[in-house]
Protein backbone atom coordinates (compact mmCIF):
# COMPACT_ATOMS: atom_id res chain seq x y z
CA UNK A 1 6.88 -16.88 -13.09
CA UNK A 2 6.02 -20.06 -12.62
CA UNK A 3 3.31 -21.39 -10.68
CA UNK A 4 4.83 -22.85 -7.86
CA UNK A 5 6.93 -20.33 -7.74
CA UNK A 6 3.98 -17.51 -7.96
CA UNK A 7 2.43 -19.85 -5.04
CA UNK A 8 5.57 -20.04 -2.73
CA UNK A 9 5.85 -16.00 -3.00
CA UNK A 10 2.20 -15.38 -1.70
CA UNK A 11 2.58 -17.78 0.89
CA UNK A 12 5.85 -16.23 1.83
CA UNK A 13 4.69 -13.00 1.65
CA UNK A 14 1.34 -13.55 3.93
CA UNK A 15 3.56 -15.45 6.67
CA UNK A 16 5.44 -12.02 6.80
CA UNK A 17 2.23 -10.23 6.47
CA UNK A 18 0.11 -11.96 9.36
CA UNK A 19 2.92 -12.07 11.82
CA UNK A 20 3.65 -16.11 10.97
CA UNK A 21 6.72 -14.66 10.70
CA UNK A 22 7.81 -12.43 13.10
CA UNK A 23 10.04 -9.18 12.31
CA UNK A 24 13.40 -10.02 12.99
CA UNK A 25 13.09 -13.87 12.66
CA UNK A 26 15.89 -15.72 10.74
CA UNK A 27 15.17 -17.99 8.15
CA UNK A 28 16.74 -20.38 6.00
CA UNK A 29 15.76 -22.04 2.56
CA UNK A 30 15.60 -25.46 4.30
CA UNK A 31 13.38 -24.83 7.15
CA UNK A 32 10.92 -22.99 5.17
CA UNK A 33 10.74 -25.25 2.28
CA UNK A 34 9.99 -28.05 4.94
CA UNK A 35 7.40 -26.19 6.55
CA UNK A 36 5.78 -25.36 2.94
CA UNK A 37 6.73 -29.28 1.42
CA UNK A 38 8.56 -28.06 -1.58
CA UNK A 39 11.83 -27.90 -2.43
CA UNK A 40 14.18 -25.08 -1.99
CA UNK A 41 14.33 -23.61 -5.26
CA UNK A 42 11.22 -21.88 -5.32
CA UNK A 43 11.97 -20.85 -1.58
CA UNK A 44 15.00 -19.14 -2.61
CA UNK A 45 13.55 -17.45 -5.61
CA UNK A 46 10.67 -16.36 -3.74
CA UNK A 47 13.13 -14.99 -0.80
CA UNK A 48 14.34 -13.03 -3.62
CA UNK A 49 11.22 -11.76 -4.36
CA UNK A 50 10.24 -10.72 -1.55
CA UNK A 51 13.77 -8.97 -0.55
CA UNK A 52 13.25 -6.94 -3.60
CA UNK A 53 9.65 -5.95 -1.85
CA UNK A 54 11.85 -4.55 1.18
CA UNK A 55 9.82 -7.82 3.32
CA UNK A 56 13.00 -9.86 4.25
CA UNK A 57 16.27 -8.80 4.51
CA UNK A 58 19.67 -11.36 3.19
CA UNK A 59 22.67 -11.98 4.81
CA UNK A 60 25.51 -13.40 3.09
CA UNK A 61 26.00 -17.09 4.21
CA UNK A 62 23.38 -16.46 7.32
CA UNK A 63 20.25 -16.82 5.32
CA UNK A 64 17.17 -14.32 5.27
CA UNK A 65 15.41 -11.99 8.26
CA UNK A 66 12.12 -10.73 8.28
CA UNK A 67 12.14 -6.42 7.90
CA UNK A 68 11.59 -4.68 11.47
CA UNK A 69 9.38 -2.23 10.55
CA UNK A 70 9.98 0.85 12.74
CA UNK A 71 8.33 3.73 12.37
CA UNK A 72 11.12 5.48 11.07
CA UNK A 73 11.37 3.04 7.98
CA UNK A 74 7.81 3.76 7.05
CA UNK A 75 8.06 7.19 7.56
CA UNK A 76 10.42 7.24 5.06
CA UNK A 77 8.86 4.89 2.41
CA UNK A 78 5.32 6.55 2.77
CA UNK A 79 7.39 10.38 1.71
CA UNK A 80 8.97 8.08 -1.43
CA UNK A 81 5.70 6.71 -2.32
CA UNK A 82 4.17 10.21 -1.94
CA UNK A 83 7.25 11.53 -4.54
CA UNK A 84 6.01 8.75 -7.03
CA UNK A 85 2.30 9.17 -6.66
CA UNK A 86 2.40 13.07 -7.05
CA UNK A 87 4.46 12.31 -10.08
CA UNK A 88 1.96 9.70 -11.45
CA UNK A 89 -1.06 12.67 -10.96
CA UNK A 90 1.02 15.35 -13.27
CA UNK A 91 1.54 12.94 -15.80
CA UNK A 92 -1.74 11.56 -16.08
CA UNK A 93 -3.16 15.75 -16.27
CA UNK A 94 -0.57 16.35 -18.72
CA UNK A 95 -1.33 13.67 -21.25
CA UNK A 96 -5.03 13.38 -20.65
CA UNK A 97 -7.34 10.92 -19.42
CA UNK A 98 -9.12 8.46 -21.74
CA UNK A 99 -12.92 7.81 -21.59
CA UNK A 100 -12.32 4.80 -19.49
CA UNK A 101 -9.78 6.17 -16.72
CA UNK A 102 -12.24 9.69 -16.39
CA UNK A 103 -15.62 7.48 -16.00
CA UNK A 104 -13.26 5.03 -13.51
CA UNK A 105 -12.36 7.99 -11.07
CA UNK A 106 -15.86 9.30 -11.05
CA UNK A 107 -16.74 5.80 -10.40
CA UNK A 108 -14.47 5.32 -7.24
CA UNK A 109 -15.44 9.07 -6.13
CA UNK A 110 -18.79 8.31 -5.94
CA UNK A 111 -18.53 5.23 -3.78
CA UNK A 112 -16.11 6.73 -1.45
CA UNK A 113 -18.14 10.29 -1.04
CA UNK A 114 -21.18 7.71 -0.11
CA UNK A 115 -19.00 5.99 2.46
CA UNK A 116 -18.17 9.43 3.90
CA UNK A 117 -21.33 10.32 4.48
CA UNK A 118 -21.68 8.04 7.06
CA UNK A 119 -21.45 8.35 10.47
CA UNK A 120 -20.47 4.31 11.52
CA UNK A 121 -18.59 2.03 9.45
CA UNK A 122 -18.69 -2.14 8.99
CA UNK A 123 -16.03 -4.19 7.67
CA UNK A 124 -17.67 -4.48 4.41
CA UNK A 125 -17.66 -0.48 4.14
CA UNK A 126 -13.97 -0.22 5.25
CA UNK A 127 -13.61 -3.31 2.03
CA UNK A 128 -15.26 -1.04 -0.09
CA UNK A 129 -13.15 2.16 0.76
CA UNK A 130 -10.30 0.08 0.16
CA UNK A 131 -11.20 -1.49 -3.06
CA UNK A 132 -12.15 1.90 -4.35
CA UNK A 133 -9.24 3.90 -3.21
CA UNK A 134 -6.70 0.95 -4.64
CA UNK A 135 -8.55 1.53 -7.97
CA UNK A 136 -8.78 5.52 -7.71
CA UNK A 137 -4.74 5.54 -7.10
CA UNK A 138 -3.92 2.49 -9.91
CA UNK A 139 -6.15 4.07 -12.21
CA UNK A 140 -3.90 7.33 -11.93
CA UNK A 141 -0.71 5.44 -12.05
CA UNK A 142 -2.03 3.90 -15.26
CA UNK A 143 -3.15 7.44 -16.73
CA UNK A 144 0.24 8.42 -16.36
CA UNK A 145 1.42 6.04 -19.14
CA UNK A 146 5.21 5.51 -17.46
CA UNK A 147 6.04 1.54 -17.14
CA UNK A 148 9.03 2.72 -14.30
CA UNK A 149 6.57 4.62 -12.46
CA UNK A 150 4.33 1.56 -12.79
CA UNK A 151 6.62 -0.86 -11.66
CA UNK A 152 8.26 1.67 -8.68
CA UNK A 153 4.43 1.47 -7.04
CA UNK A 154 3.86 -1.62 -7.65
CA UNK A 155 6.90 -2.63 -6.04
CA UNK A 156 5.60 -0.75 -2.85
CA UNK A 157 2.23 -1.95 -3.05
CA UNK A 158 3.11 -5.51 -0.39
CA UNK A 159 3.74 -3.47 2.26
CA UNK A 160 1.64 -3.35 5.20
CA UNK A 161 1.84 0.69 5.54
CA UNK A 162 -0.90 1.57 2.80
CA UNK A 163 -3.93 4.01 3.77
CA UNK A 164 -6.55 1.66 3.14
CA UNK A 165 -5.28 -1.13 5.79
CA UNK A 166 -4.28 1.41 8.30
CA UNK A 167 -8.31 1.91 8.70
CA UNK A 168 -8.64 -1.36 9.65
CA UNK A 169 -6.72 -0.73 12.82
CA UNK A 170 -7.86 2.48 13.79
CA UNK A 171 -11.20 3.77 16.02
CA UNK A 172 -14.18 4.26 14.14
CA UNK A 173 -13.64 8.64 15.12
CA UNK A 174 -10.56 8.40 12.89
CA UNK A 175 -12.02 6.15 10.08
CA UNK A 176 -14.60 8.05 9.72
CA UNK A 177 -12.44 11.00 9.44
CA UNK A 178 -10.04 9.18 7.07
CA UNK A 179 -12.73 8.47 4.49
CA UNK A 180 -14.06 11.89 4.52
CA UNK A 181 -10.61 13.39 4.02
CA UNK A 182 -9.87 11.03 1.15
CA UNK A 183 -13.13 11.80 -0.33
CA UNK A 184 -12.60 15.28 -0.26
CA UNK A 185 -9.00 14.67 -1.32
CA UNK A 186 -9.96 12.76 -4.27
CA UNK A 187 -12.51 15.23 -5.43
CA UNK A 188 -9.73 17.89 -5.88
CA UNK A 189 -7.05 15.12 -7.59
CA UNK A 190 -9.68 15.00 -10.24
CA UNK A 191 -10.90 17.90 -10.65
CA UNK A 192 -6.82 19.13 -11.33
CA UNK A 193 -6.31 16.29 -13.36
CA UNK A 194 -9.34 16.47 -15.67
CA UNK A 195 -8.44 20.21 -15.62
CA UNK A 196 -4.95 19.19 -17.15
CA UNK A 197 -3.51 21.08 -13.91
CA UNK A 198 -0.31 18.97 -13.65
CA UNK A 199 1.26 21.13 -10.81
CA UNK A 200 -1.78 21.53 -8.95
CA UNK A 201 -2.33 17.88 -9.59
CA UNK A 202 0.96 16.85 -8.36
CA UNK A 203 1.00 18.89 -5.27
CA UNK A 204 -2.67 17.85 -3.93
CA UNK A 205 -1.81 13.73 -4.74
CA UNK A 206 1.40 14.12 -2.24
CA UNK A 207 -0.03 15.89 0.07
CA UNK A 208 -3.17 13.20 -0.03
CA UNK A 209 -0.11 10.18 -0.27
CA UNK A 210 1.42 11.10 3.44
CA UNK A 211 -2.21 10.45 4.87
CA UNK A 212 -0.74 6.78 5.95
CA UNK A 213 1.97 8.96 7.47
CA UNK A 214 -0.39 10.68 10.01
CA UNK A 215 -2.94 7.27 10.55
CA UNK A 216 0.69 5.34 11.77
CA UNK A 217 0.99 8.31 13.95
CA UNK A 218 -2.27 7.59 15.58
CA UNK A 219 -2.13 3.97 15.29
CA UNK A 220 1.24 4.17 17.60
CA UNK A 221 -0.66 6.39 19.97
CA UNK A 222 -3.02 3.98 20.57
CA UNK A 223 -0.24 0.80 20.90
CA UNK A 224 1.47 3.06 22.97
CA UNK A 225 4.58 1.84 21.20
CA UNK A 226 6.81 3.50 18.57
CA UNK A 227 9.50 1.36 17.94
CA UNK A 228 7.97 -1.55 15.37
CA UNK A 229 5.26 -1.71 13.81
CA UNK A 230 2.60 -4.42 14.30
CA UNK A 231 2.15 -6.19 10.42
CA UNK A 232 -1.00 -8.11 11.88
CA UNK A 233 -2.50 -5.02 13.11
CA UNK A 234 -1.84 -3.42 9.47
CA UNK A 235 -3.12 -5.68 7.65
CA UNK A 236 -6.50 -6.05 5.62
């Protein structure tokens, strides 16, 4: 990919992302390569992009729209990703972890059981949590040594539905919930997988994956709205 290209996508993508571009909003190649001064090639390669991502949504000879995410859509994507993660945690206990991935768990546990010990949170904590958790989950997906796996997740990984952003939105009673149920959660994923427990493994990681599931759940409470999600709210 080139680097305009690479360029155009991210900006793209955080427009979506921060609410620049509002769910629902038509585009078109012309406007947004104006607004970004660059032609419309990249534009329409980086439309691509992110329609593959499930961010923007193509209609023949009307241009693009940005994804309405109702809760309905992420309910469903969150039980996929669950599928794929709980898949990634049996591999990786049935082939073994390597030095590397075992000491990089341990590594995220640790940081992550010393976030749940506390009672109040900063953004810098909730930045941590997230940082660790991304690397606790890649690490896994990695472990599991399958490049369609790999590139199913990573396809998912732009949307605005994650665990770790969710936190960001939520009152400090649930975050500090959150992080103590991941910690916990965590604790167990390793302990199968170290253990070579690929059932057990695969069972605890889905059941840890629909956490997003149950923090949209309480996010929507608190919006007092179910029908679309807020990206800017859901974002890190």
């Amino acid at each position: 990919m080139s680097n305009q290209l690479t360029k155009v996508t991210e900006q793209l993508r955080a427009m979506v992302m921060s609410g620049a571009l509002a769910q629902g909003e038509r585009i078109t190649e012309s406007s947004l390569a104006e607004k970004l001064g660059v032609s419309r090639t990249p534009v329409r390669l980086a439309l691509a992009i992110l329609e593959q991502e499930d961010l923007v949504e193509g209609a023949p000879n009307r241009g693009f729209r940005v994804r309405e995410f109702t809760l309905a859509y992420v309910k469903d994507a969150i039980a996929v990703r669950s599928t794929l993660e709980g898949m990634s945690a049996r591999l990786a206990a049935e082939r073994g972890l390597s030095d590397v991935h075992r000491e990089t768990l341990l590594d995220c546990n640790a940081t992550i059981d010393g976030l749940a010990a506390k009672t109040e949170h900063t953004q810098e904590d909730l930045e941590s949590f997230s940082r660790a958790n991304e690397t606790f989950h890649a690490t896994i997906a990695e472990a599991a040594g399958s490049p369609t796996l790999t590139r199913l997740l990573e396809k998912d990984a732009p949307l605005p539905f994650r665990s770790a952003p969710l936190l960001f939105a939520l009152k400090e009673e649930h975050v500090a919930r959150s992080i103590r149920q991941s910690a916990g959660d965590h604790a167990l994923i390793t302990e199968a997988v170290l253990k070579g427990e690929g059932t057990r493994a695969e069972f605890l990681m889905r059941e840890h994956a629909l956490i997003p599931m149950r923090q949209t759940a309480l996010l929507m409470d608190l919006l007092g709205d179910a029908s679309a999600l807020p990206l800017r709210a859901l974002v890190a």
